[in-house]
Protein backbone atom coordinates (compact mmCIF):
# COMPACT_ATOMS: atom_id res chain seq x y z
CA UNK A 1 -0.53 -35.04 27.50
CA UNK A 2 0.93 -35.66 24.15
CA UNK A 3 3.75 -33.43 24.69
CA UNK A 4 4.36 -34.77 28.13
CA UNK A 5 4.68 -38.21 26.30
CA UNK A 6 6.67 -36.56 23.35
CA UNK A 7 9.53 -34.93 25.81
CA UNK A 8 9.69 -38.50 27.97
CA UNK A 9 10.98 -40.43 24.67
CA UNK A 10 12.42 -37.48 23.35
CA UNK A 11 14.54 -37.24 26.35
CA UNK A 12 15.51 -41.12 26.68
CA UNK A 13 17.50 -40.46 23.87
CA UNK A 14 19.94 -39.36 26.55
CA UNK A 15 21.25 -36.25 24.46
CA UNK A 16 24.41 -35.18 25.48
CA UNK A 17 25.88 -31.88 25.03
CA UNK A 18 27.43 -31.13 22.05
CA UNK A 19 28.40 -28.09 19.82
CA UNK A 20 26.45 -25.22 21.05
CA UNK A 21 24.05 -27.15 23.46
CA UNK A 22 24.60 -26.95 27.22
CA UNK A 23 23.56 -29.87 29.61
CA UNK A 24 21.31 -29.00 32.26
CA UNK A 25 22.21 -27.63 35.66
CA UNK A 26 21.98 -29.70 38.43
CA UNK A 27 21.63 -28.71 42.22
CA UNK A 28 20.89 -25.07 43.44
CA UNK A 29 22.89 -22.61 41.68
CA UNK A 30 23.39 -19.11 43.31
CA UNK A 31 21.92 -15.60 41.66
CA UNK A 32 25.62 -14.62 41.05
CA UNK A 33 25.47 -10.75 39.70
CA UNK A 34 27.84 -9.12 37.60
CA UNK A 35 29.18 -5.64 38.10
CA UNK A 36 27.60 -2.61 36.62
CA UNK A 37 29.93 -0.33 35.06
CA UNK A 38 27.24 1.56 33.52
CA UNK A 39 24.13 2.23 35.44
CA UNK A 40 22.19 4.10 32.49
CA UNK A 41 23.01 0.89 30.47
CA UNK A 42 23.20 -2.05 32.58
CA UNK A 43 20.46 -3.88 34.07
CA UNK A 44 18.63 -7.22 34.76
CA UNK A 45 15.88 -9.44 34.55
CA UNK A 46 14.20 -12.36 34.64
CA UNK A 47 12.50 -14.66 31.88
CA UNK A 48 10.45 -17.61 34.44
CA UNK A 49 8.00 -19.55 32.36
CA UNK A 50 5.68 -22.84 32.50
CA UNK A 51 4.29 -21.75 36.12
CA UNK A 52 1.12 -23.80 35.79
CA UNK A 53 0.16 -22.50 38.43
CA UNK A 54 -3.29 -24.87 40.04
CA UNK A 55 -4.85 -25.75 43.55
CA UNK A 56 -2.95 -29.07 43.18
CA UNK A 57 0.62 -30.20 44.19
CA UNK A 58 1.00 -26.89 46.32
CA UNK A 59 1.91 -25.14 43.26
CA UNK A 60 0.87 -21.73 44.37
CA UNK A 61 3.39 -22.20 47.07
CA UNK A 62 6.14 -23.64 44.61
CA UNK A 63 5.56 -20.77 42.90
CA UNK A 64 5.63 -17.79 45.74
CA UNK A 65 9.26 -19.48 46.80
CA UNK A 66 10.81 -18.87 43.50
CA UNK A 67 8.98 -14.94 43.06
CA UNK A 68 10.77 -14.47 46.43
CA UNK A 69 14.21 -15.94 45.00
CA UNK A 70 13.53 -13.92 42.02
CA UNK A 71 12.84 -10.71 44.12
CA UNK A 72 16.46 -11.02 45.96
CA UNK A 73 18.52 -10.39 42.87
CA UNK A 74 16.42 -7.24 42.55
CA UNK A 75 15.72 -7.70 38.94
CA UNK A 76 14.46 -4.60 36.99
CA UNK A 77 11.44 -6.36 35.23
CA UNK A 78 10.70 -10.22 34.84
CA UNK A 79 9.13 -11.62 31.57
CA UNK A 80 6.51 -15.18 32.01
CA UNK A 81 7.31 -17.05 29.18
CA UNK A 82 3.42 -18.26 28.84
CA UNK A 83 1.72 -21.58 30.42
CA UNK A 84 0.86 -19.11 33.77
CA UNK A 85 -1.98 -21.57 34.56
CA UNK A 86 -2.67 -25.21 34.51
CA UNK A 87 -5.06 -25.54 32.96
CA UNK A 88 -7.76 -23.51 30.91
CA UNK A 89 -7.57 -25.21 27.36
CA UNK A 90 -9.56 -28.13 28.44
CA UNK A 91 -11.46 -26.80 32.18
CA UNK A 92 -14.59 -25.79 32.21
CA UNK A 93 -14.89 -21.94 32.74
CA UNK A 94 -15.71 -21.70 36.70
CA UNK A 95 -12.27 -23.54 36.87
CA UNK A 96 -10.08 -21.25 34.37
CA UNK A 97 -11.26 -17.77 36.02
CA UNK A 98 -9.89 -19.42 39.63
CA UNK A 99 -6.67 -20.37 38.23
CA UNK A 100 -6.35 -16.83 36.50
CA UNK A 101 -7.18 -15.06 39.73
CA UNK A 102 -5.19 -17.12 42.13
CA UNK A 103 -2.24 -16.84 39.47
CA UNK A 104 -2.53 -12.83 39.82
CA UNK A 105 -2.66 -13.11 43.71
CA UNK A 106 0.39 -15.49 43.48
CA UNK A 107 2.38 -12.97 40.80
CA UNK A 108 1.86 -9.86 43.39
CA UNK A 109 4.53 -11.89 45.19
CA UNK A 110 7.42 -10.22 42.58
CA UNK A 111 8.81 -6.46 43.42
CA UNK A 112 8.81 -5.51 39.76
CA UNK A 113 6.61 -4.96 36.73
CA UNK A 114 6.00 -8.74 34.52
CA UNK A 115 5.44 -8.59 31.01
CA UNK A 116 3.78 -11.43 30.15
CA UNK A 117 3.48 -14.26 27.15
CA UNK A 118 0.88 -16.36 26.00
CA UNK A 119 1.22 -20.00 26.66
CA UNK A 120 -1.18 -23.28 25.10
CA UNK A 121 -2.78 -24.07 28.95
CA UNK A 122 -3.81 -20.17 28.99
CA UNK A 123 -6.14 -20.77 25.47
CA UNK A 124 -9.40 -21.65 27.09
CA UNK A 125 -10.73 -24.67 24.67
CA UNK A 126 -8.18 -25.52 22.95
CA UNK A 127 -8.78 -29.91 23.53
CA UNK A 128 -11.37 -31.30 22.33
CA UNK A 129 -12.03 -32.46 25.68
CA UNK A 130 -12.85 -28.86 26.95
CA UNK A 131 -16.28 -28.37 27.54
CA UNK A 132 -16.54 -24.70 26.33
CA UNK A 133 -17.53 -24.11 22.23
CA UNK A 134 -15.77 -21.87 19.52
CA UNK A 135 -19.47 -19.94 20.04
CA UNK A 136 -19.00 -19.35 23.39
CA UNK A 137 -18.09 -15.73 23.79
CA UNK A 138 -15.00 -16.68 26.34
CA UNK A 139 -13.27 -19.29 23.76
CA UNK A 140 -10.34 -18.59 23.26
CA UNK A 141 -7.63 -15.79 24.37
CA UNK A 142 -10.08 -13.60 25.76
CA UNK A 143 -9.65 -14.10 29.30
CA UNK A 144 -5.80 -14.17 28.54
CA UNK A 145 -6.21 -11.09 27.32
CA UNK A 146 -8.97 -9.30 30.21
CA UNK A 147 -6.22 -10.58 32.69
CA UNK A 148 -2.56 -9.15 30.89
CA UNK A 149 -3.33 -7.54 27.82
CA UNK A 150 -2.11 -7.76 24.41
CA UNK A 151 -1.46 -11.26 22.85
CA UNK A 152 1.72 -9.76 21.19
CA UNK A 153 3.63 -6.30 21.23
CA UNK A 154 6.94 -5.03 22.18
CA UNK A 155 8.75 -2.06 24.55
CA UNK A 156 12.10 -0.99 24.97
CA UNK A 157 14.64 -0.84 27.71
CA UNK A 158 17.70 1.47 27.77
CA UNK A 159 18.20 1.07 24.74
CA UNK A 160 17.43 -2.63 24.15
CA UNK A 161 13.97 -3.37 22.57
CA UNK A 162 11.85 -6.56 23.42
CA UNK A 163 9.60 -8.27 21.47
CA UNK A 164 7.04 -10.55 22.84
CA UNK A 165 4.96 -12.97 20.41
CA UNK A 166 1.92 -15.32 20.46
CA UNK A 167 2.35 -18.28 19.34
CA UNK A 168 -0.54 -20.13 19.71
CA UNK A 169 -2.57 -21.01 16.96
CA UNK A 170 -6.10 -22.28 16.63
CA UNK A 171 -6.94 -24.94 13.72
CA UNK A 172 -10.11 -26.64 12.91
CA UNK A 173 -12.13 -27.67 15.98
CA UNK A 174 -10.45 -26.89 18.79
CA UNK A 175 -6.81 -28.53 17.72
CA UNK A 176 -3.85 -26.23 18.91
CA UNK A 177 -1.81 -25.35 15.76
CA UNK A 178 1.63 -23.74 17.07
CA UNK A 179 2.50 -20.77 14.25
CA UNK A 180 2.66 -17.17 13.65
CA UNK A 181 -0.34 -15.76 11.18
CA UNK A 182 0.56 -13.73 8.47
CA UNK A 183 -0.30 -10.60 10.41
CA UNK A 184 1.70 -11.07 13.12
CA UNK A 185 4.77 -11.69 10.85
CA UNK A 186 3.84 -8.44 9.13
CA UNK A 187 3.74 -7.14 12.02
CA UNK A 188 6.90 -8.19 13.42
CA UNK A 189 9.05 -6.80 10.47
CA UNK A 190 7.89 -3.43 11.29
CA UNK A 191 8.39 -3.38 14.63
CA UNK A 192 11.38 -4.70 14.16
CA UNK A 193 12.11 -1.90 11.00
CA UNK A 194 11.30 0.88 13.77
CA UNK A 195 13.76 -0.06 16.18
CA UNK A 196 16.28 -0.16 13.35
CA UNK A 197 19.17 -2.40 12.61
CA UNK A 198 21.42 -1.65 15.10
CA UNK A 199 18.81 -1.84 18.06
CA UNK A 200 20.17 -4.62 20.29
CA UNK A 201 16.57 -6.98 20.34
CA UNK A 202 15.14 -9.60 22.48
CA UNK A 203 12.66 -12.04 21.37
CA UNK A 204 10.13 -13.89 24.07
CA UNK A 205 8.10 -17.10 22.35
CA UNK A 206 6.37 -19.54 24.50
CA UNK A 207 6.46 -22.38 21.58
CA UNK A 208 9.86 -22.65 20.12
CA UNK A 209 11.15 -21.79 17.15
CA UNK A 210 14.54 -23.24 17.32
CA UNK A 211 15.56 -26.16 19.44
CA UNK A 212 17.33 -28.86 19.20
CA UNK A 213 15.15 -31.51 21.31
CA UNK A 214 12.05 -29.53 18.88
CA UNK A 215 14.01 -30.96 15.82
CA UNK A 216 13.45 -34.40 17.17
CA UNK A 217 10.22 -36.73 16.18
CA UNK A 218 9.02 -39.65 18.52
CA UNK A 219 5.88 -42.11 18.27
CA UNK A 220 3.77 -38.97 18.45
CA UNK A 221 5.10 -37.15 15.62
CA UNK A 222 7.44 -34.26 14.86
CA UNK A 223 8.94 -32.14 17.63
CA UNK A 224 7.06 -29.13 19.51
CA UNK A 225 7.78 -26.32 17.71
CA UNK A 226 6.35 -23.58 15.77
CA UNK A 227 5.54 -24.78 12.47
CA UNK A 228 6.45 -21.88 10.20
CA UNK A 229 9.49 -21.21 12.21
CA UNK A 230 11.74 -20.82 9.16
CA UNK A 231 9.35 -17.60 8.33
CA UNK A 232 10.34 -15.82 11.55
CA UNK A 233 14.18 -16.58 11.67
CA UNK A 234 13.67 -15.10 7.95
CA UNK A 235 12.82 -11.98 9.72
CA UNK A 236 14.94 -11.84 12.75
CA UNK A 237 18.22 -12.70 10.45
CA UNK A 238 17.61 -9.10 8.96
CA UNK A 239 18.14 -7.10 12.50
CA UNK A 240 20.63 -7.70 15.50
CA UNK A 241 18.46 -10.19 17.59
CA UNK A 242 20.89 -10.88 20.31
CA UNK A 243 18.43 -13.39 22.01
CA UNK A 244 15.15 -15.48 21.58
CA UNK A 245 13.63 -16.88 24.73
CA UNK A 246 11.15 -19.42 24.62
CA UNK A 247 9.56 -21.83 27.25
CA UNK A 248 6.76 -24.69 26.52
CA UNK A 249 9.32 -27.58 26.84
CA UNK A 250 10.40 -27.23 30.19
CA UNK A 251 14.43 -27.99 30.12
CA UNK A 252 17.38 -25.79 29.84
CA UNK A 253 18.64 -25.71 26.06
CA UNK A 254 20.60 -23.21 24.54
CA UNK A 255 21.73 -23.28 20.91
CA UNK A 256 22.66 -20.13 17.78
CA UNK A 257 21.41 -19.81 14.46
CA UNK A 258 23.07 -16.73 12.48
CA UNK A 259 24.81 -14.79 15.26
CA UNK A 260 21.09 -14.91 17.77
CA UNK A 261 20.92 -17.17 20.83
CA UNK A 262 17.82 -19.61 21.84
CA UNK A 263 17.04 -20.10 24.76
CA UNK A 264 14.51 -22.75 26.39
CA UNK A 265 14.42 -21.53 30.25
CA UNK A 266 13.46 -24.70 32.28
CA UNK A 267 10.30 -24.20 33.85
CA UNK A 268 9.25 -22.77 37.47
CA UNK A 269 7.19 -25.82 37.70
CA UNK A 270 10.12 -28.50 36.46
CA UNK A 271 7.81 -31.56 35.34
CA UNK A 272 4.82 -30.01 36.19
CA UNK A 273 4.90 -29.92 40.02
CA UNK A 274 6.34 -33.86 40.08
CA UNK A 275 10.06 -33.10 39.58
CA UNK A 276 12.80 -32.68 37.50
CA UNK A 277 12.45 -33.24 34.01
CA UNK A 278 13.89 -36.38 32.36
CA UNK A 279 16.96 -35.21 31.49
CA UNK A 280 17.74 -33.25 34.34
CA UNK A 281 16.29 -29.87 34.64
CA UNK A 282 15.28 -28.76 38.05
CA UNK A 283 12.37 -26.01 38.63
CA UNK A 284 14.02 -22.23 38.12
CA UNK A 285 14.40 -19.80 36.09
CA UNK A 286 16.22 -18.04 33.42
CA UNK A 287 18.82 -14.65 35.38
CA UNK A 288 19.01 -12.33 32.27
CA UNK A 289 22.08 -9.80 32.62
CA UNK A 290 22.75 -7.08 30.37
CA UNK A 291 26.15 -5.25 30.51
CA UNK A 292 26.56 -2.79 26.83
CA UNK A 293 25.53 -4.52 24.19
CA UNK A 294 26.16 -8.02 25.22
CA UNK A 295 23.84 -10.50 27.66
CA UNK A 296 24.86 -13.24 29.49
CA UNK A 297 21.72 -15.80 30.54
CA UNK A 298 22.13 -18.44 33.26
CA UNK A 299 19.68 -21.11 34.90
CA UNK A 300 18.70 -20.80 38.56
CA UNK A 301 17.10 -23.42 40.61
CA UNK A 302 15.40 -22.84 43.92
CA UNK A 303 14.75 -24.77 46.95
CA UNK A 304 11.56 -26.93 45.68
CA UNK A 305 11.55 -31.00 46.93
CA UNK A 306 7.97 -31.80 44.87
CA UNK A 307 8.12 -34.91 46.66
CA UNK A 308 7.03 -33.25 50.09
CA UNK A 309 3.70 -32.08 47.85
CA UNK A 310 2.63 -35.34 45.74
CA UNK A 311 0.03 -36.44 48.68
């Protein structure tokens, strides 16, 4: 709620685009494919994030239409940028293994394999208002984890290598703490060491770690993102990270930082199943397409009128 609240005054600043920023699409744009020159090099995907997928607001059915979208530009894989339900972190537990299993049932929708990313909503008990206890054996990321693995790890793709991160961080009693622990950092650098320094690299991050709306504070404090952000671009600056694609705040932002693009991809849901966001930014998705050694990322909306579902 208190991100909801942060991104509506956030985004009456009325930002306009400036520098490397890009204003949110409006109105349906079309899956427009480049040409493949090189078939054992080229490819697609998709990064779609901040489904929140729930029984409310027909939001299983919001979210079939854009799989199906997604499914006509024949990507090879899609990556969820986290948030896949809404919502464990404060549910009780009956409620957050329904919204897992109707969110696989919905996902079966897609033609190809989805690596996925650990979002806030998917951490059950992490509000104070959630019912369930740090002693209860299902606190936390372990029902994120019996549904689509690993928190954090990485795989390659001719030739590219991908790197999917958790960050979502537990502090104190139950209070979400957005960050990257020491281990995972660790961890990171010798991934990253493995593929080498040449290795074209993809980064996926629900929370942010570079954003320009992020770098904003409001009435309810500093901007959403990762808190020891400057540790990972640290990292990242060392290797040829092409681009880092995050979700959480649910608009269309690009911006660079040495040489690497980030990316906030909209959200499937746009303001959670009641609209566009604020400043624009219809529900869609993120077309990811890879031609050599160079990507080229644009935002795709899909035929959603959340109006028709409010009742």
């Amino acid at each position: 709620m208190l991100r909801r609240a942060f991104l509506q005054n956030a985004l009456s600043l009325s930002l306009a685009p400036s520098g490397n920023i890009l204003a949110p699409p409006s109105g349906y744009l079309d899956q427009k494919l480049l040409p493949k020159t090189n078939p054992a090099r080229d490819f697609d995907f998709v990064f779609f994030t901040d489904t929140h997928l729930q029984p409310e607001l027909s939001a299983a059915a919001g979210c079939a239409k854009c799989f199906n979208q997604i499914n006509e530009a024949k990507p090879e894989f899609c990556i969820a940028g986290g948030d896949q339900v809404f919502d464990v972190c404060e549910q009780d537990l009956g409620r957050a293994h329904m919204l897992f299993k109707r969110y696989r049932q919905t996902e079966t929708e897609l033609a190809c394999k989805v690596y996925h990313t650990v979002g806030n909503h998917d951490v059950i008990g992490l509000n104070q208002r959630s019912p369930v206890e740090p002693g209860d054996p299902e606190y936390g990321k372990k029902l994120y984890e019996d549904n689509f693995g690993k928190l954090y790890y990485s795989f390659d793709y001719k030739g590219w290598h991908f790197v999917v991160l958790d960050s979502i961080g537990i502090q104190y009693y139950k209070i979400f703490s957005p960050h990257f622990d020491g281990v995972q950092l660790a961890w990171l650098e010798a991934d990253l060491a493995a593929a080498g320094p040449a290795t074209p690299v993809v980064v996926v991050t629900h929370v942010p770690i570079a954003s320009m709306l992020g770098s904003l504070s409001s009435e309810q404090g500093p901007g959403p993102i990762v808190a020891n952000s400057y540790a990972v671009h640290d990292i990242l600056a060392k290797f040829n990270v092409k681009l880092v694609l995050q979700g959480h705040l649910h608009l269309w932002e690009k911006s660079q930082y040495r040489g690497t693009e980030y990316l906030i991809g909209g959200a499937v849901s746009g303001f959670w199943w009641k609209g566009k966001m604020e400043d624009g930014t219809s529900e869609g998705y993120t077309l990811c397409q890879v031609r050599g050694d160079k990507i080229s990322t644009s935002y795709v909306t899909y035929p959603w009128v959340a109006s028709d579902h409010l009742t």
